[in-house]
ModelCIF file with pLDDT and N, C-alpha, C, O atoms, coordinates in Angstrom:
data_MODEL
#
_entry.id   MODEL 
#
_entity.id                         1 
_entity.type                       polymer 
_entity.pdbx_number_of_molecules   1 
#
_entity_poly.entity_id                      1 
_entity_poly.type                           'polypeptide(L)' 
_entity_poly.nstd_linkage                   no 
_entity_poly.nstd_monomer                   no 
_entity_poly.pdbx_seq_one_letter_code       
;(UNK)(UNK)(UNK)(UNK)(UNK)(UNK)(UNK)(UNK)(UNK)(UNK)(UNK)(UNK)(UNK)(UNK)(UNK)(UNK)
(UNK)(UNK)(UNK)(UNK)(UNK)(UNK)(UNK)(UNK)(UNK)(UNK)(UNK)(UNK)(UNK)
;
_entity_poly.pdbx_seq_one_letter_code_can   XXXXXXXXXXXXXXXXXXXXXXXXXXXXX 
_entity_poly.pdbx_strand_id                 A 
#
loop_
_entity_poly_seq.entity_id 
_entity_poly_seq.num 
_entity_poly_seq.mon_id 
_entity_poly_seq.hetero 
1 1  UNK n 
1 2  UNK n 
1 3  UNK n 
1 4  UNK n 
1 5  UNK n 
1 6  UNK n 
1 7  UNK n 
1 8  UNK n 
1 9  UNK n 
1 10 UNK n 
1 11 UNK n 
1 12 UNK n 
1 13 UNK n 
1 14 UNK n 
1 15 UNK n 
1 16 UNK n 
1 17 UNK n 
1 18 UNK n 
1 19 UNK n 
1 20 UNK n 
1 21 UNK n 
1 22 UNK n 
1 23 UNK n 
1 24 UNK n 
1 25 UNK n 
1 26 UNK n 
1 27 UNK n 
1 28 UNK n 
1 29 UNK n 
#
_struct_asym.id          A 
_struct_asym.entity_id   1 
#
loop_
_ma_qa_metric.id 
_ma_qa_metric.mode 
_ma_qa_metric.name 
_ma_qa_metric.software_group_id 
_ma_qa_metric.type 
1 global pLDDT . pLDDT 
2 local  pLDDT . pLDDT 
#
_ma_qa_metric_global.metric_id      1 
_ma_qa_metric_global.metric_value   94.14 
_ma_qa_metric_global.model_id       1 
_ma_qa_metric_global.ordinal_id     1 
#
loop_
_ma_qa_metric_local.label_asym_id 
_ma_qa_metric_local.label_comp_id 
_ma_qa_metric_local.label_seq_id 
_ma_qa_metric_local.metric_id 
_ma_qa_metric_local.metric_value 
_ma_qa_metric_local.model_id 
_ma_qa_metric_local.ordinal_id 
A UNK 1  2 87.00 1 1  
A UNK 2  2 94.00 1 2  
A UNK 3  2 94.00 1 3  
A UNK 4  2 96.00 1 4  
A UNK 5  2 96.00 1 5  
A UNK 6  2 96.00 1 6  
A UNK 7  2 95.00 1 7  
A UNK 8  2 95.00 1 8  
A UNK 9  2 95.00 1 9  
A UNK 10 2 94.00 1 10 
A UNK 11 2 95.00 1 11 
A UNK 12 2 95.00 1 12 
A UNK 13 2 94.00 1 13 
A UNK 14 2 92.00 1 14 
A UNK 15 2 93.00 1 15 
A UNK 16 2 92.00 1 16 
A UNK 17 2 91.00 1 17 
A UNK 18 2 89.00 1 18 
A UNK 19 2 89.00 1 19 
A UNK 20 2 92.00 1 20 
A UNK 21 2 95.00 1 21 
A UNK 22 2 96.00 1 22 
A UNK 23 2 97.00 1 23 
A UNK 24 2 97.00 1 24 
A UNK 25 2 95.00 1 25 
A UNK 26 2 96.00 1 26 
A UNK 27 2 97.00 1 27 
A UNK 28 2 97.00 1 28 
A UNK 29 2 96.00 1 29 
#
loop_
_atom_site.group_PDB 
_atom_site.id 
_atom_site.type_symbol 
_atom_site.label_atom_id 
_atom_site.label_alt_id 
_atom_site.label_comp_id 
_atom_site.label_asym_id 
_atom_site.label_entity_id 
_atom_site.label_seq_id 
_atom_site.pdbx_PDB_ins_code 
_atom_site.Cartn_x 
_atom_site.Cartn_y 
_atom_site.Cartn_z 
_atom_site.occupancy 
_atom_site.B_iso_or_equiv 
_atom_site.pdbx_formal_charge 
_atom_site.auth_seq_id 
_atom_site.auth_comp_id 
_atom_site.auth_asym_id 
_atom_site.auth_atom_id 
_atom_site.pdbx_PDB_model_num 
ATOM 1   N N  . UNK A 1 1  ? 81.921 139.567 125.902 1.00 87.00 ? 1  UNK A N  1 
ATOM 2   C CA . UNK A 1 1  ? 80.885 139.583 124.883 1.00 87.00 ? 1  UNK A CA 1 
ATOM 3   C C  . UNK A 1 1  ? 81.170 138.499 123.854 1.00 87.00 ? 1  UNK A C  1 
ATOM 4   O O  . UNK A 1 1  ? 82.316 138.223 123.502 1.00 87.00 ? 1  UNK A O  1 
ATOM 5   N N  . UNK A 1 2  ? 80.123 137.921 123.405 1.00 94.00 ? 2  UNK A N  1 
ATOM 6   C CA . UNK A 1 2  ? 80.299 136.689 122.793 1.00 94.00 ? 2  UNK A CA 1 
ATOM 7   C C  . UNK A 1 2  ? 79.660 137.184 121.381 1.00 94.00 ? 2  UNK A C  1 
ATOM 8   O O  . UNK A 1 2  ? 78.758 137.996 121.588 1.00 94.00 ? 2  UNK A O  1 
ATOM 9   N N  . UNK A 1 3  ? 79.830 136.978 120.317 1.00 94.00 ? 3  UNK A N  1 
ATOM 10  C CA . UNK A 1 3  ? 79.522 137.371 118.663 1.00 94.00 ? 3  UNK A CA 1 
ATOM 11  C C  . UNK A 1 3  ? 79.660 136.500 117.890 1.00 94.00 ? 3  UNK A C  1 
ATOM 12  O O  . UNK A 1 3  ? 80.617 135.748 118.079 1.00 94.00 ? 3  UNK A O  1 
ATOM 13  N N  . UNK A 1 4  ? 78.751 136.251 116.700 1.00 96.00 ? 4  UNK A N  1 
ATOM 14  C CA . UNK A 1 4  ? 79.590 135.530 115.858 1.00 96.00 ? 4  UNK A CA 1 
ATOM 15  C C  . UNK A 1 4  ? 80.169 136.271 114.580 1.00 96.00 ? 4  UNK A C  1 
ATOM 16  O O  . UNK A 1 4  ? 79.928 137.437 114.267 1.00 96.00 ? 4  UNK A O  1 
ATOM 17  N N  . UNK A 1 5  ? 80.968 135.383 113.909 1.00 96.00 ? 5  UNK A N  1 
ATOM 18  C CA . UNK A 1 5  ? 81.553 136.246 112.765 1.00 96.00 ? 5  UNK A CA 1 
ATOM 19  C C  . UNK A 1 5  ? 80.579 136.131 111.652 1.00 96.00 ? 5  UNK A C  1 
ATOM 20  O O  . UNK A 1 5  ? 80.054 135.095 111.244 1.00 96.00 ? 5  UNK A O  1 
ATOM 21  N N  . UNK A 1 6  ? 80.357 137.744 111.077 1.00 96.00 ? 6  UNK A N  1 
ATOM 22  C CA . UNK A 1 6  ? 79.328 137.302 110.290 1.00 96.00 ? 6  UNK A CA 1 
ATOM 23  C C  . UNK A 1 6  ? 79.860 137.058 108.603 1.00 96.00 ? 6  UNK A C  1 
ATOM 24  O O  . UNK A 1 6  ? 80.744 137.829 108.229 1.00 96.00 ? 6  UNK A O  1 
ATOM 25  N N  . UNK A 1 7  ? 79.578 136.485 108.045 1.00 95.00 ? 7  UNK A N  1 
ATOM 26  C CA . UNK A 1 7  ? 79.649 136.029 106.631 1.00 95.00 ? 7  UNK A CA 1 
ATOM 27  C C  . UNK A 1 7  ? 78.438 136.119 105.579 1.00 95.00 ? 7  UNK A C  1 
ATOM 28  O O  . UNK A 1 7  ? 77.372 136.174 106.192 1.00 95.00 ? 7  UNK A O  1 
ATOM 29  N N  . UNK A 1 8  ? 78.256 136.154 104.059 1.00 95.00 ? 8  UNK A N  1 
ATOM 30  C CA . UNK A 1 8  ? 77.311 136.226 103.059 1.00 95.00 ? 8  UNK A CA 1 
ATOM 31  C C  . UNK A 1 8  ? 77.121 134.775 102.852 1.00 95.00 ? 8  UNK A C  1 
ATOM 32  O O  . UNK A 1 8  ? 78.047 134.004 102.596 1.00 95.00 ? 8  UNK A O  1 
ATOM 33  N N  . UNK A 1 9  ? 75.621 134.365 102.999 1.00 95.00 ? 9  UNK A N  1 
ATOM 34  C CA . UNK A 1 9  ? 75.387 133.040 102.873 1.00 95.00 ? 9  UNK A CA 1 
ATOM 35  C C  . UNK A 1 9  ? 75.667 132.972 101.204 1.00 95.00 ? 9  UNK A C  1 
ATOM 36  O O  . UNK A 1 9  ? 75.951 131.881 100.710 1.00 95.00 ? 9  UNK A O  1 
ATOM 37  N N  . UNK A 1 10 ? 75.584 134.061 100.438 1.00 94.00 ? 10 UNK A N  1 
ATOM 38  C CA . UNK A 1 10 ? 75.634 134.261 98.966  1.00 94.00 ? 10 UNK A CA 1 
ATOM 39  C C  . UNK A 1 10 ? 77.127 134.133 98.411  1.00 94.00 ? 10 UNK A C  1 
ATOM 40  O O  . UNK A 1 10 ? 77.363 133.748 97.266  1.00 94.00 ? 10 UNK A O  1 
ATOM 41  N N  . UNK A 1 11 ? 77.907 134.419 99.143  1.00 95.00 ? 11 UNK A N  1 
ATOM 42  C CA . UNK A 1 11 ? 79.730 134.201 99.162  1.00 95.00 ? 11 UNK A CA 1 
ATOM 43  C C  . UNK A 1 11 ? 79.727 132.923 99.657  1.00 95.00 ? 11 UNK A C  1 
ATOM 44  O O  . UNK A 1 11 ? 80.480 132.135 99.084  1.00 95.00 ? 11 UNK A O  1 
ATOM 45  N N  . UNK A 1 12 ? 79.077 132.518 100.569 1.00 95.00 ? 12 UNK A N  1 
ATOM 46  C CA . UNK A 1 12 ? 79.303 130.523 100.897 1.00 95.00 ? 12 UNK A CA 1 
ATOM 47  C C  . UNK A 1 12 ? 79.105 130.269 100.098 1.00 95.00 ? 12 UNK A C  1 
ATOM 48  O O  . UNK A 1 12 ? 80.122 129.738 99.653  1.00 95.00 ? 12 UNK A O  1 
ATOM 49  N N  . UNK A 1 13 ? 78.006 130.235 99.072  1.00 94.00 ? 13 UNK A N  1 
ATOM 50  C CA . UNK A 1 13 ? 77.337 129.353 98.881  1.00 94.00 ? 13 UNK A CA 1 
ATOM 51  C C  . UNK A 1 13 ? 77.909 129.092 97.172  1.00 94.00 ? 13 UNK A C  1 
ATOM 52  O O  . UNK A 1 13 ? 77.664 128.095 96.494  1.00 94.00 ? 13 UNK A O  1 
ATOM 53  N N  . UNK A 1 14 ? 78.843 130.480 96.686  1.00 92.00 ? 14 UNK A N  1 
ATOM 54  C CA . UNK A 1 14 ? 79.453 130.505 95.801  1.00 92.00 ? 14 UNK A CA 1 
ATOM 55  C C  . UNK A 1 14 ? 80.918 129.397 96.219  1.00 92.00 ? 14 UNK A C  1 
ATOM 56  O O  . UNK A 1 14 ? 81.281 128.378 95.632  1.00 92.00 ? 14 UNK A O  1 
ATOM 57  N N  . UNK A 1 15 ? 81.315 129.847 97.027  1.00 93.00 ? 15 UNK A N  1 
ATOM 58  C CA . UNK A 1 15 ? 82.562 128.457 97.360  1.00 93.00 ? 15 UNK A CA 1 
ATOM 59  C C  . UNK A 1 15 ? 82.358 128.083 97.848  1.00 93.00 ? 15 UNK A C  1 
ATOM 60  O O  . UNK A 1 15 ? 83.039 128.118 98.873  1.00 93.00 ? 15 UNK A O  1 
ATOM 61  N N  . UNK A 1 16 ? 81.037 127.123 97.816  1.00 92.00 ? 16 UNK A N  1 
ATOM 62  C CA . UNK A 1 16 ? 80.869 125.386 98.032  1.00 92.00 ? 16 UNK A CA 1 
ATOM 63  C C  . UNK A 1 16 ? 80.616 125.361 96.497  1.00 92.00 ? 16 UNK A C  1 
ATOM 64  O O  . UNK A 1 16 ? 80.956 124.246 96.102  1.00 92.00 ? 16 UNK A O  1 
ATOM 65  N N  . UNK A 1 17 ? 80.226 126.015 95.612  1.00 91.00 ? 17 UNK A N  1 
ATOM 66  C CA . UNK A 1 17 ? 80.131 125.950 94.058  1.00 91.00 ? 17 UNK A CA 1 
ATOM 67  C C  . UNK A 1 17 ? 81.030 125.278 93.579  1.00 91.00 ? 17 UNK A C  1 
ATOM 68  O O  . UNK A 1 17 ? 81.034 124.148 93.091  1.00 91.00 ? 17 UNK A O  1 
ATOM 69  N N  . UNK A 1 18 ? 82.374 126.568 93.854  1.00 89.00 ? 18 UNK A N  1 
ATOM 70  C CA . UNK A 1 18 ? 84.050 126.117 93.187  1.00 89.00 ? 18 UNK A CA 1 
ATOM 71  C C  . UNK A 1 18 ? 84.455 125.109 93.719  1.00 89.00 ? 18 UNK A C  1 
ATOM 72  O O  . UNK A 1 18 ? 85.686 125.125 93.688  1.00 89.00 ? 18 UNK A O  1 
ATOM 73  N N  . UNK A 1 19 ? 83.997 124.049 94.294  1.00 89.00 ? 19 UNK A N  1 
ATOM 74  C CA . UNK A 1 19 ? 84.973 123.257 95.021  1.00 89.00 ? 19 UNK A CA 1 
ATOM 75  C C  . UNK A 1 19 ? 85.423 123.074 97.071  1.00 89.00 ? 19 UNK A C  1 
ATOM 76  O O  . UNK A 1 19 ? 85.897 122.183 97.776  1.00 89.00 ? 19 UNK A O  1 
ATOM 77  N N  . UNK A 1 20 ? 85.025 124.190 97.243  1.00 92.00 ? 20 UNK A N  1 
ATOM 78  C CA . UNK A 1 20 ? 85.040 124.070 98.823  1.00 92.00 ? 20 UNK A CA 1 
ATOM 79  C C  . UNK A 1 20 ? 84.269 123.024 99.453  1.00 92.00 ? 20 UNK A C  1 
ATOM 80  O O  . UNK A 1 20 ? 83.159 122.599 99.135  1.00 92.00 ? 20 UNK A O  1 
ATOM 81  N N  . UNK A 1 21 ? 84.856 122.757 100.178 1.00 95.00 ? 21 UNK A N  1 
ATOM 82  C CA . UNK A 1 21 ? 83.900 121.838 101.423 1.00 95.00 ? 21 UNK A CA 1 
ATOM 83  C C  . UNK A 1 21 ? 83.187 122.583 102.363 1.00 95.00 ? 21 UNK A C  1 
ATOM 84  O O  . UNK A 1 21 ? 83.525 123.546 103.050 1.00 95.00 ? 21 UNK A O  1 
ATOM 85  N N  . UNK A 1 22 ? 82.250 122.032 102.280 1.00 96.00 ? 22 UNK A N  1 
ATOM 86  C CA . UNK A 1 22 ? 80.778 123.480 102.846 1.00 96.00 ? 22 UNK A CA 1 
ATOM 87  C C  . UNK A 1 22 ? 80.925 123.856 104.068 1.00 96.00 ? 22 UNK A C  1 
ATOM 88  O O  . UNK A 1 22 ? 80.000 124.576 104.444 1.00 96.00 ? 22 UNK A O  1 
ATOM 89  N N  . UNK A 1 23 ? 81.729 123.652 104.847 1.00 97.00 ? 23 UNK A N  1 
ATOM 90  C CA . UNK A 1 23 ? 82.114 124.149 106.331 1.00 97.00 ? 23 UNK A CA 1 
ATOM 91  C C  . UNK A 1 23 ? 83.236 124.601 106.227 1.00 97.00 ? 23 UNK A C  1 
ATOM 92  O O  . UNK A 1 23 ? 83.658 124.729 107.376 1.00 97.00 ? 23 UNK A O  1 
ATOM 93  N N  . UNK A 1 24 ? 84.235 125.033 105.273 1.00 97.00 ? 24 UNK A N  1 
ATOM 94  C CA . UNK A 1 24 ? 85.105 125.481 104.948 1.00 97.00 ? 24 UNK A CA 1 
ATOM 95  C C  . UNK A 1 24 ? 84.693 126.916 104.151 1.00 97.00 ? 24 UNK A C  1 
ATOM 96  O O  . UNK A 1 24 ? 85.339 127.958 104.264 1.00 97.00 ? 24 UNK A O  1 
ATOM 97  N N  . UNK A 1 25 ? 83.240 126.716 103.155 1.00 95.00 ? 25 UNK A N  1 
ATOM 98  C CA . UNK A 1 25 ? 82.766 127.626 102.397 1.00 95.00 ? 25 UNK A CA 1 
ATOM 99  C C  . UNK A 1 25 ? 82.424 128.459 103.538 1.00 95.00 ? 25 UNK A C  1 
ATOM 100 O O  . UNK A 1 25 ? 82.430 129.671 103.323 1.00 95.00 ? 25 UNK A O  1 
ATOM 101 N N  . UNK A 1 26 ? 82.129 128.062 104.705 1.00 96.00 ? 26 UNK A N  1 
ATOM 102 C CA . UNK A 1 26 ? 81.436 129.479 105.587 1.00 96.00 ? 26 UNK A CA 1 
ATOM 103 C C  . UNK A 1 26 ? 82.439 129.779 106.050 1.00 96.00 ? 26 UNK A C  1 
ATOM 104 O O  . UNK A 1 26 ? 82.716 130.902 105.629 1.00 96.00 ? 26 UNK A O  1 
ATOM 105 N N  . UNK A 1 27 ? 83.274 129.374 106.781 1.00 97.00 ? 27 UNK A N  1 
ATOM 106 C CA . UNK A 1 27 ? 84.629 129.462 107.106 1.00 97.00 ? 27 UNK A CA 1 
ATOM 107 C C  . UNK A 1 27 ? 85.452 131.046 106.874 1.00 97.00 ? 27 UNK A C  1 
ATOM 108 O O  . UNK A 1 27 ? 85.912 131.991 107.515 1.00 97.00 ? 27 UNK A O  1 
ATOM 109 N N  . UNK A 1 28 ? 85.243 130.523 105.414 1.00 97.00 ? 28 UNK A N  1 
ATOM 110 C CA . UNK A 1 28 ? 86.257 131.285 104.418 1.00 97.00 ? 28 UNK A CA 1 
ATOM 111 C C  . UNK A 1 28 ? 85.101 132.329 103.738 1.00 97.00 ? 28 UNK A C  1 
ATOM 112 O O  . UNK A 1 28 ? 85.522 132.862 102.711 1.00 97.00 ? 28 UNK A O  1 
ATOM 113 N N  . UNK A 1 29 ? 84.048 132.625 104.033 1.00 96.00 ? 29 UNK A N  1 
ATOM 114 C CA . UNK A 1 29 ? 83.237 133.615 103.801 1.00 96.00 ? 29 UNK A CA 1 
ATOM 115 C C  . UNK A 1 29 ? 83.315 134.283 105.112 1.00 96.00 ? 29 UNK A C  1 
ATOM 116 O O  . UNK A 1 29 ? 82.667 135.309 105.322 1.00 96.00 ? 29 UNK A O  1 
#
């Protein structure tokens, strides 16, 4: 079974705010 991990586009989108690099912000959400 294949899934993805799910994350808050609202938690990305806060750390690409602080400083994250935006593929890191989803990453890490």
């Amino acid at each position: 079974l294949f899934s993805q991990r799910p994350f808050s586009d609202r938690t990305a989108s806060w750390l690409q705010q602080s400083g994250l690099h935006p593929l890191l912000a989803r990453l890490y959400a």
